[in-house]
PDB file of N, CA and C in Angstrom:
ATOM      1  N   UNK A   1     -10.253   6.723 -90.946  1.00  0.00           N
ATOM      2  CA  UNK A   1     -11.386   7.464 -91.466  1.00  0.00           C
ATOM      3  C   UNK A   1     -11.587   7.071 -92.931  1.00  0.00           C
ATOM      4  N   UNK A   2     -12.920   6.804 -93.784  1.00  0.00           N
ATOM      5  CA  UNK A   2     -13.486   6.325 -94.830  1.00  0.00           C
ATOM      6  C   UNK A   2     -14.017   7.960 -95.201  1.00  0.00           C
ATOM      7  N   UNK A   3     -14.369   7.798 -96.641  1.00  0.00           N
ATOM      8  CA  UNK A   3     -15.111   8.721 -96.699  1.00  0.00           C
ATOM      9  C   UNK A   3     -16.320   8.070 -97.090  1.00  0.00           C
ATOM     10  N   UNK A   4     -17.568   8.942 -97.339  1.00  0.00           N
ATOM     11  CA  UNK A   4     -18.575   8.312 -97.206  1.00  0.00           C
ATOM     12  C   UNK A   4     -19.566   8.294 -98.448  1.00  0.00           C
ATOM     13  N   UNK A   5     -18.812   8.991 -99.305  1.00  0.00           N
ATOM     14  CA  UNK A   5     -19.281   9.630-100.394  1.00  0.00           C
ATOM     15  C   UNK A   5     -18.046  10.210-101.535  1.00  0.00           C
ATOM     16  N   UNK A   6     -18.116   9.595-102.770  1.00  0.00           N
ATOM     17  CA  UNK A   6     -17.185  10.400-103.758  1.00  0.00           C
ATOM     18  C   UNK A   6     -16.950  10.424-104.712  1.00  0.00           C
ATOM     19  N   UNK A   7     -16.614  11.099-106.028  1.00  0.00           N
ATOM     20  CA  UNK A   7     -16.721  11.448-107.208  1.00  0.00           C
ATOM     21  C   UNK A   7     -15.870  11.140-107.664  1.00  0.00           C
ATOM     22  N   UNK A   8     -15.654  10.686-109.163  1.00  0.00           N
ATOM     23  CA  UNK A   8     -14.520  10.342-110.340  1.00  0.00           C
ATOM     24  C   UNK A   8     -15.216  10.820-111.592  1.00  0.00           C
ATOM     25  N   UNK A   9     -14.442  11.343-112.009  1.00  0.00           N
ATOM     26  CA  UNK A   9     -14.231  11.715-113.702  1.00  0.00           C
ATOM     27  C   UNK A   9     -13.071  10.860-114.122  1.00  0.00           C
ATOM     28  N   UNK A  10     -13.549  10.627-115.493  1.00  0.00           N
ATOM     29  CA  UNK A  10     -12.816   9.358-116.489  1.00  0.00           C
ATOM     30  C   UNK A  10     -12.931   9.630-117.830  1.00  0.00           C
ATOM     31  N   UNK A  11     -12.122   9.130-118.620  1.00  0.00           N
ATOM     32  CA  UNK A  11     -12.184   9.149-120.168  1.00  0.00           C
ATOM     33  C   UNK A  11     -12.163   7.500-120.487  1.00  0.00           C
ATOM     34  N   UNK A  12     -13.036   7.261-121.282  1.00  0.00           N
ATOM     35  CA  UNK A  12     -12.771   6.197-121.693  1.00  0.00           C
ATOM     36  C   UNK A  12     -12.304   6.116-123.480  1.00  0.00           C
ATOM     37  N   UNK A  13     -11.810   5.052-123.646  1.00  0.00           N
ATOM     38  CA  UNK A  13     -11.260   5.203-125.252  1.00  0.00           C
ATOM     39  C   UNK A  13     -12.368   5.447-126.563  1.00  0.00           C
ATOM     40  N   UNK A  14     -13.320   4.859-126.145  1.00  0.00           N
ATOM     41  CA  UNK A  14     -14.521   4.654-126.861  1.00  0.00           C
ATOM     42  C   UNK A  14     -15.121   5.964-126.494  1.00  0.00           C
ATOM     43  N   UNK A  15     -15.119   6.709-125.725  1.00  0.00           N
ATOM     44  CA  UNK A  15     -15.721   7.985-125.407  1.00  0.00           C
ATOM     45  C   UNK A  15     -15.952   9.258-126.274  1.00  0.00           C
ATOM     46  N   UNK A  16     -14.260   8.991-127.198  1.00  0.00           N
ATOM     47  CA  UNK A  16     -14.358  10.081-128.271  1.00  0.00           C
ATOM     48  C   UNK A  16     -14.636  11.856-127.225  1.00  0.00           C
ATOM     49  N   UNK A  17     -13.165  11.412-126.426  1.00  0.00           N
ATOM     50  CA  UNK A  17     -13.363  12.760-125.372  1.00  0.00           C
ATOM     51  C   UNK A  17     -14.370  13.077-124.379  1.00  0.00           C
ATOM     52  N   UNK A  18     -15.625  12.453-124.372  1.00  0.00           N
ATOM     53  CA  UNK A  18     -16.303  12.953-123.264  1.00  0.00           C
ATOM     54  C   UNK A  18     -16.464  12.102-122.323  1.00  0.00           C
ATOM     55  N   UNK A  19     -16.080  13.469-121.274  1.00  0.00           N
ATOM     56  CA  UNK A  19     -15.657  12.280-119.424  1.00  0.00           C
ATOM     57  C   UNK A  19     -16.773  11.701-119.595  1.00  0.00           C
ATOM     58  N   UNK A  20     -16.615  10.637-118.763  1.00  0.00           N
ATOM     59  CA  UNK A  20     -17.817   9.843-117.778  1.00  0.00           C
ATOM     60  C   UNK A  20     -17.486  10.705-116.284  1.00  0.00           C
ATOM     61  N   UNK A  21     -18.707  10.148-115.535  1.00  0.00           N
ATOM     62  CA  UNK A  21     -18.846  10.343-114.096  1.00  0.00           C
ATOM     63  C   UNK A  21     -18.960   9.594-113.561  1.00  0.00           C
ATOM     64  N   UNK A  22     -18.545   9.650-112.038  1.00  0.00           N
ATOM     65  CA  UNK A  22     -19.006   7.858-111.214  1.00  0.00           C
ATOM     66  C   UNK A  22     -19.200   8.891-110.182  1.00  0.00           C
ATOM     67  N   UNK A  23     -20.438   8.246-109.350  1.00  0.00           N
ATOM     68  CA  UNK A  23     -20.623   8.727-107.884  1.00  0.00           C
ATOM     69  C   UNK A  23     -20.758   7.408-107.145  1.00  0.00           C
ATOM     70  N   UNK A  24     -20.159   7.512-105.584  1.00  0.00           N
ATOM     71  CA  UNK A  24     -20.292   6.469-105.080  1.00  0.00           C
ATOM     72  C   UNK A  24     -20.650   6.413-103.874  1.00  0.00           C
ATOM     73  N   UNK A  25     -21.166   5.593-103.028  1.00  0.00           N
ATOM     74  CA  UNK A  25     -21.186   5.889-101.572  1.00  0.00           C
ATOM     75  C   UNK A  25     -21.300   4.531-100.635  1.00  0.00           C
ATOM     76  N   UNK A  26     -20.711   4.881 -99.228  1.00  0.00           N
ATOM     77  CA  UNK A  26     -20.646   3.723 -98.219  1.00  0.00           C
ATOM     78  C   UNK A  26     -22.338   3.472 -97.824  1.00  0.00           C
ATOM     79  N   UNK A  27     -23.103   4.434 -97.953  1.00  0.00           N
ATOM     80  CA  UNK A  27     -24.236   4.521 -97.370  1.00  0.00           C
ATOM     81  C   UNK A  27     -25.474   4.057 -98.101  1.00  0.00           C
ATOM     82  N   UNK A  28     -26.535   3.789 -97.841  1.00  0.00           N
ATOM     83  CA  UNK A  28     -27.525   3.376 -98.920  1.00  0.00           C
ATOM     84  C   UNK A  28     -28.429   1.994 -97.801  1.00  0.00           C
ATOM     85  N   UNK A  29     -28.294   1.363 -97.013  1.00  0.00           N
ATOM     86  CA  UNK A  29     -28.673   0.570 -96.253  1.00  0.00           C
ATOM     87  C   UNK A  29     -30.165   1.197 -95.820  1.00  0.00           C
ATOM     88  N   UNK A  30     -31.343  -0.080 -95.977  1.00  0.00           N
ATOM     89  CA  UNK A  30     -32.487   0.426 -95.857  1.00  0.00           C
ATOM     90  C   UNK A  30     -32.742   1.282 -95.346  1.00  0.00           C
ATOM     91  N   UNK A  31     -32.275   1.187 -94.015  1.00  0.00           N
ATOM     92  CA  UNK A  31     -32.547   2.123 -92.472  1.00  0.00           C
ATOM     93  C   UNK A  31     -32.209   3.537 -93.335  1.00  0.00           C
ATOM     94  N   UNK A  32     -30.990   3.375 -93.947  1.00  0.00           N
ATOM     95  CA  UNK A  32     -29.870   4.769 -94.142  1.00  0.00           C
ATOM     96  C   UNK A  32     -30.891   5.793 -94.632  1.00  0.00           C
ATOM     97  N   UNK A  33     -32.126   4.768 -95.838  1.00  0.00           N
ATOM     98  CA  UNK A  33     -33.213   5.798 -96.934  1.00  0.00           C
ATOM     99  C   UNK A  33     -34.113   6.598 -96.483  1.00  0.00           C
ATOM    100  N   UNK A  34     -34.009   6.831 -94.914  1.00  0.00           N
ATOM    101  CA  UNK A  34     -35.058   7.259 -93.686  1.00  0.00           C
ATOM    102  C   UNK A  34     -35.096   8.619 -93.869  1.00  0.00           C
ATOM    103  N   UNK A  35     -33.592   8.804 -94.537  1.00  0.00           N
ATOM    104  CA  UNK A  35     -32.796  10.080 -94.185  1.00  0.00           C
ATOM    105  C   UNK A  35     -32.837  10.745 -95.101  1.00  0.00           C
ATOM    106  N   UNK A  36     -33.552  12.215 -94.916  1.00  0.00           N
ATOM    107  CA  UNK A  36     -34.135  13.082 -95.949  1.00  0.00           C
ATOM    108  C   UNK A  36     -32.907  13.600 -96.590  1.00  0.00           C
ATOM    109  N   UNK A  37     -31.630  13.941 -95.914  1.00  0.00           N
ATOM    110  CA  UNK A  37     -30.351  14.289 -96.183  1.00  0.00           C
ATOM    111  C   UNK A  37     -30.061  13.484 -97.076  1.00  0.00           C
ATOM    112  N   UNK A  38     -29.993  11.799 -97.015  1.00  0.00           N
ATOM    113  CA  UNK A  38     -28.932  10.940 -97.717  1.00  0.00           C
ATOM    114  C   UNK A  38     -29.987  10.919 -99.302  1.00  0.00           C
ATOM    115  N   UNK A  39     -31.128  10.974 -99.189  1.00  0.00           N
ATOM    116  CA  UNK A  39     -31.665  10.693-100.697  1.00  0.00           C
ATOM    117  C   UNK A  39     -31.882  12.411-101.168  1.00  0.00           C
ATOM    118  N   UNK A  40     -31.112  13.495-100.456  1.00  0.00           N
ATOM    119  CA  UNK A  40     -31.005  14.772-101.033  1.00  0.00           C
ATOM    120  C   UNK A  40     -29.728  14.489-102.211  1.00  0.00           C
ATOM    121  N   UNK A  41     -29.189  13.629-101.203  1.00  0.00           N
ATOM    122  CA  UNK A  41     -27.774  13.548-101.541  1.00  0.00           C
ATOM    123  C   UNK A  41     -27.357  12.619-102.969  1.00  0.00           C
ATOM    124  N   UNK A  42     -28.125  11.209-102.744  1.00  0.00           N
ATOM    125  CA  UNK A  42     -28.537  10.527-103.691  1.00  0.00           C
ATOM    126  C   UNK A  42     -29.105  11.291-104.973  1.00  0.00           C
ATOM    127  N   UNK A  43     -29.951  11.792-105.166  1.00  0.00           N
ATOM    128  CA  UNK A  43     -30.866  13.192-105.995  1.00  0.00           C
ATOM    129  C   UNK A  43     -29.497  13.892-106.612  1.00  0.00           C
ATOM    130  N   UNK A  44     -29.144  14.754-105.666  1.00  0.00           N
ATOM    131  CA  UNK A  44     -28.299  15.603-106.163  1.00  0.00           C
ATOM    132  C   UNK A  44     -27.087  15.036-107.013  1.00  0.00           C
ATOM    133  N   UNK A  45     -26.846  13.823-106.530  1.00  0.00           N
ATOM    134  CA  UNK A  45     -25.553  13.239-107.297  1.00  0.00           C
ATOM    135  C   UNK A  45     -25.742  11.877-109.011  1.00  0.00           C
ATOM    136  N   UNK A  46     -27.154  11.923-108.982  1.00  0.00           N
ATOM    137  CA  UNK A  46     -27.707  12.077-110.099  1.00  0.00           C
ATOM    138  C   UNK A  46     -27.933  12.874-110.998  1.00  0.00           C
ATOM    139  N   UNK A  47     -28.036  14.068-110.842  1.00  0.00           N
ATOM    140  CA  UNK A  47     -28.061  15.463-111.372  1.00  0.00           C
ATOM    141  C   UNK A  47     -26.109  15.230-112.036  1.00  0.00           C
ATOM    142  N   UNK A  48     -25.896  15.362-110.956  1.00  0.00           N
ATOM    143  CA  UNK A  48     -24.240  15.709-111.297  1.00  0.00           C
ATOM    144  C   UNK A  48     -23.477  15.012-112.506  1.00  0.00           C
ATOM    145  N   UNK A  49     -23.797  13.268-111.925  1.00  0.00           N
ATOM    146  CA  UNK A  49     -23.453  12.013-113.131  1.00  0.00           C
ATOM    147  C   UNK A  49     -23.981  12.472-114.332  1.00  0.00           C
ATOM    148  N   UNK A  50     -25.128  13.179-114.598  1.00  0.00           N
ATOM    149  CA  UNK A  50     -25.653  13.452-115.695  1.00  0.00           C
ATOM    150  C   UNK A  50     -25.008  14.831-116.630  1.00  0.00           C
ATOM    151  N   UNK A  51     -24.388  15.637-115.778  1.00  0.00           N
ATOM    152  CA  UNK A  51     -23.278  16.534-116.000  1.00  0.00           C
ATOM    153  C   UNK A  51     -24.717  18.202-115.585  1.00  0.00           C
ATOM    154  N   UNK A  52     -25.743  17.950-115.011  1.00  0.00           N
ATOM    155  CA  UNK A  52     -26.757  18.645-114.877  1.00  0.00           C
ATOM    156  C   UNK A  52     -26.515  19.782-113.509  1.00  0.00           C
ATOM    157  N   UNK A  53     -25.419  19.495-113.301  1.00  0.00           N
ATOM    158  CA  UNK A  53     -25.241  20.754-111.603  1.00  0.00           C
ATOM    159  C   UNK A  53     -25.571  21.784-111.668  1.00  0.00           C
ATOM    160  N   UNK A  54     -25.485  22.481-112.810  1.00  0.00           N
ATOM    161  CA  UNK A  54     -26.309  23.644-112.808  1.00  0.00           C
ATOM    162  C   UNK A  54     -27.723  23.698-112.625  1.00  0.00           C
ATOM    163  N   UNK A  55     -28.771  22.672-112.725  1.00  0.00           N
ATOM    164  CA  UNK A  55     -29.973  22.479-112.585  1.00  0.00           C
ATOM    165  C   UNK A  55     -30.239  22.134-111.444  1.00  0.00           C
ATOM    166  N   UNK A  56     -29.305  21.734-110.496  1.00  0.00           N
ATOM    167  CA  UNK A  56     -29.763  21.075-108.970  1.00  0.00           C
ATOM    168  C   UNK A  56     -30.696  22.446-108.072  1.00  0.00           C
ATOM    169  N   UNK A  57     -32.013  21.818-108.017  1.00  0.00           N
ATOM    170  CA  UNK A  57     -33.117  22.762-107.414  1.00  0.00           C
ATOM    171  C   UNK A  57     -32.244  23.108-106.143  1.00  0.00           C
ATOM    172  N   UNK A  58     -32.226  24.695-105.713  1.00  0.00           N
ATOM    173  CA  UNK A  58     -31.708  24.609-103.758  1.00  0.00           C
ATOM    174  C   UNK A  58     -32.646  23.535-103.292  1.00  0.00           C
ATOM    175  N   UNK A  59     -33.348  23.208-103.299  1.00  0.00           N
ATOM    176  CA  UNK A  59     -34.541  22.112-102.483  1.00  0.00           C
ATOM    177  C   UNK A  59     -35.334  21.398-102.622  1.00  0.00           C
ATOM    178  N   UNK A  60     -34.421  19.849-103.241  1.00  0.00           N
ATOM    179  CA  UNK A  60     -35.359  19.321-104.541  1.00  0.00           C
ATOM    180  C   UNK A  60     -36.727  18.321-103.573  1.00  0.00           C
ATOM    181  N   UNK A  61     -37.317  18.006-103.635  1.00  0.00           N
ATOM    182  CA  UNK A  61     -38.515  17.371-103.285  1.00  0.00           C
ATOM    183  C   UNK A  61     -37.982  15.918-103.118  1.00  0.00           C
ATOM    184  N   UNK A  62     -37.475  15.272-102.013  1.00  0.00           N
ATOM    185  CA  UNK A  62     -37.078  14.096-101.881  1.00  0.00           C
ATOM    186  C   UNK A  62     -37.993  13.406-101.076  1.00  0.00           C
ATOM    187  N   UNK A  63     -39.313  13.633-100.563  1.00  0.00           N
ATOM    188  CA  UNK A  63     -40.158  13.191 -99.991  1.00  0.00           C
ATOM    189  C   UNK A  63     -40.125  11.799-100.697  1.00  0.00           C
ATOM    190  N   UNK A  64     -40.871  10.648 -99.345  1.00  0.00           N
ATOM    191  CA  UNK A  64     -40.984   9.188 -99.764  1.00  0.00           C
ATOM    192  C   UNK A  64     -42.491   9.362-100.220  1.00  0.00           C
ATOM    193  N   UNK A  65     -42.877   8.443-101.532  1.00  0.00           N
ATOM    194  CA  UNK A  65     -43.872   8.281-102.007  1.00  0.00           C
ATOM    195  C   UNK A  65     -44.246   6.655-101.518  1.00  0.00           C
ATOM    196  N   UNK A  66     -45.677   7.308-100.525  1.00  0.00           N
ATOM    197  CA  UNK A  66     -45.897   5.703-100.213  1.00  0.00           C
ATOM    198  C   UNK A  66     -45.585   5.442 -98.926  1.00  0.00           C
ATOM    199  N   UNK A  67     -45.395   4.880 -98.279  1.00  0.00           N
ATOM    200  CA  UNK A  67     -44.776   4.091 -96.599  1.00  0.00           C
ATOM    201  C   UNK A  67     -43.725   3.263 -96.891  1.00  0.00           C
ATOM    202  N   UNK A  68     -43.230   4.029 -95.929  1.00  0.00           N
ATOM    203  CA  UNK A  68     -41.773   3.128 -95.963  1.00  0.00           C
ATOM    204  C   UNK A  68     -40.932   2.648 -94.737  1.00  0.00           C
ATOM    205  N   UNK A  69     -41.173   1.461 -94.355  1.00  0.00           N
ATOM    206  CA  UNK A  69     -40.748   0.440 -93.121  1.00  0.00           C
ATOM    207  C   UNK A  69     -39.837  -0.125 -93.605  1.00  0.00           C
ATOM    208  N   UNK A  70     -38.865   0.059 -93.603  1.00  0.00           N
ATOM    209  CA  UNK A  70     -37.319  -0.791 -93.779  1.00  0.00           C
ATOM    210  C   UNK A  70     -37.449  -1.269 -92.490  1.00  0.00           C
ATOM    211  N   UNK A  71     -36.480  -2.989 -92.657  1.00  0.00           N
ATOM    212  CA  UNK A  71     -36.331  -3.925 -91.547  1.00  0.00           C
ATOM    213  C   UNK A  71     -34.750  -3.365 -91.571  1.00  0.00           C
ATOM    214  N   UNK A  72     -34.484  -3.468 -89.842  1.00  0.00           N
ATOM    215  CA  UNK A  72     -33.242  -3.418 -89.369  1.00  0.00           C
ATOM    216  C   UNK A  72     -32.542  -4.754 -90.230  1.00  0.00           C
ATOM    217  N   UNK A  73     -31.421  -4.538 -90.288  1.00  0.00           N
ATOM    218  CA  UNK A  73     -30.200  -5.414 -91.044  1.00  0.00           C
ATOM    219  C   UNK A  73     -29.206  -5.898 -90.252  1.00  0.00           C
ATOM    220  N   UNK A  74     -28.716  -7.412 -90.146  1.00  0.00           N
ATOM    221  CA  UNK A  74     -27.913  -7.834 -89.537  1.00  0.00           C
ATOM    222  C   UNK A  74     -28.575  -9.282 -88.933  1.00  0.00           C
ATOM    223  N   UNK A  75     -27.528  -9.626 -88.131  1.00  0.00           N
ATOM    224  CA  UNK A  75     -28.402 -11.089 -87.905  1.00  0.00           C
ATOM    225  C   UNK A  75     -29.800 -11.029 -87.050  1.00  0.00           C
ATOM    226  N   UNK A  76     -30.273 -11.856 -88.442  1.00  0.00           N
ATOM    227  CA  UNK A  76     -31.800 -11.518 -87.592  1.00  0.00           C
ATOM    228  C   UNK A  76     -32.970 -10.868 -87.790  1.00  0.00           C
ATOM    229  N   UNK A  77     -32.777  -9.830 -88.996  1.00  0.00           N
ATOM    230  CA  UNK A  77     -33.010  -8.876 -89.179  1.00  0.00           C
ATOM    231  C   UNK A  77     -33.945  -9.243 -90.457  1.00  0.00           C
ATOM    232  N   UNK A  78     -33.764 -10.166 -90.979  1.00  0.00           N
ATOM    233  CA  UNK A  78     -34.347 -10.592 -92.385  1.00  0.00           C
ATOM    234  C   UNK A  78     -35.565 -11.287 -91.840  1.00  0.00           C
ATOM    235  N   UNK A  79     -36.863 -11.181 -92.790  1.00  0.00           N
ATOM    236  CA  UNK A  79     -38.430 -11.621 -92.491  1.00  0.00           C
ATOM    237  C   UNK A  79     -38.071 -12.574 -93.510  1.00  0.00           C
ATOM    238  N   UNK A  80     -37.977 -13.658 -92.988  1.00  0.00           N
ATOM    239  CA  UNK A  80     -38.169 -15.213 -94.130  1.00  0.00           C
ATOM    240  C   UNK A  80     -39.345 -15.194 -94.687  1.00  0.00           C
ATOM    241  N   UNK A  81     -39.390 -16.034 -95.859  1.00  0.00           N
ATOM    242  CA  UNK A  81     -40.350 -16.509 -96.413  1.00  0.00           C
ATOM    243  C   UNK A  81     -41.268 -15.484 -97.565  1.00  0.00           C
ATOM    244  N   UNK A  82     -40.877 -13.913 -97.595  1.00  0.00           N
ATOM    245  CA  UNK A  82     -41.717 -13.004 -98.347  1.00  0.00           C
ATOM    246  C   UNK A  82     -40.963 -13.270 -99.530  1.00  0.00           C
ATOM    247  N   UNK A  83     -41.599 -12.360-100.473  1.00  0.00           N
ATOM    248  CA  UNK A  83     -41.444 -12.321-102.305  1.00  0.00           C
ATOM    249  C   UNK A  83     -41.803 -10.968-102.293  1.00  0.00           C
ATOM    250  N   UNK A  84     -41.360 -10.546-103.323  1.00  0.00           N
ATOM    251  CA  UNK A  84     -41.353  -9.454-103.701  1.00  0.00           C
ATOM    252  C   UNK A  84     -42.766  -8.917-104.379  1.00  0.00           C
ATOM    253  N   UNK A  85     -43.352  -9.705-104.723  1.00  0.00           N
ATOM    254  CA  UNK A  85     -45.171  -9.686-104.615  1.00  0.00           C
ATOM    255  C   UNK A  85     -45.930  -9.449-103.325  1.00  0.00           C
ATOM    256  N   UNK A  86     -44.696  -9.413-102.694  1.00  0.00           N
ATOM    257  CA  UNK A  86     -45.397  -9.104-100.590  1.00  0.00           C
ATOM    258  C   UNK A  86     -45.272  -7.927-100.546  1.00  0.00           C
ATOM    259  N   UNK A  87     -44.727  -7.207-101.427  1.00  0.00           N
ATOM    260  CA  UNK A  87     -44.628  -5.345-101.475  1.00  0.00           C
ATOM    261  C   UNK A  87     -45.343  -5.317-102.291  1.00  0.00           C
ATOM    262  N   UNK A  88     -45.964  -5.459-103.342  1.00  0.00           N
ATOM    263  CA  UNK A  88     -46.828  -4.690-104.249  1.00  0.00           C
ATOM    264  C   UNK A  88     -47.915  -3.796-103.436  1.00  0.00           C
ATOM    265  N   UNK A  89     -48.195  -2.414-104.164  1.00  0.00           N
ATOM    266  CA  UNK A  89     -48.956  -1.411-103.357  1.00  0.00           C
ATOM    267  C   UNK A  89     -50.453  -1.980-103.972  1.00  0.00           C
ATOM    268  N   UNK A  90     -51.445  -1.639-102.859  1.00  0.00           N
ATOM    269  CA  UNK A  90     -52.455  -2.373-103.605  1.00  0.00           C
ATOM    270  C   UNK A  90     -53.461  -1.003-103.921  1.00  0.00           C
TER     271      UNK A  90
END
């Protein structure tokens, strides 16, 4: 078993006492951003890194702005030949 998601506090020398934060996660794969849960989760653990947990809305607004078609991943899965000028919203 992995976990899938997780937190560190740190001091660094240069810090002059104040922790840092790290959040991390196994998850994040186009498909994964579908998931109103995982970019709650994403959201919320921005809040946190920032030392802001007391501000985390009960129900922050993670709606996708825009359309969003992620390509499946893995062999095969990649559309040759686009640029990143092939997403611009028009």
């Amino acid at each position: 078993m992995m976990p899938v998601a997780w937190v560190r506090t740190y001091n660094l020398a240069k810090s002059k006492g104040t922790p840092g934060r790290a959040f991390a996660t196994t998850m994040g794969a186009a498909t994964d951003l579908e998931s109103e849960g995982l970019r709650r989760l994403l959201v919320n653990a921005c809040y946190w890194a920032m030392g802001l947990e007391a501000e985390i809305p009960a129900k922050s607004d993670v709606g996708l702005v825009g359309e969003y078609h992620p390509r499946p991943f893995g062999f095969g899965g990649a559309a040759k030949g686009l640029k990143p000028a092939d997403f611009a919203t028009k």
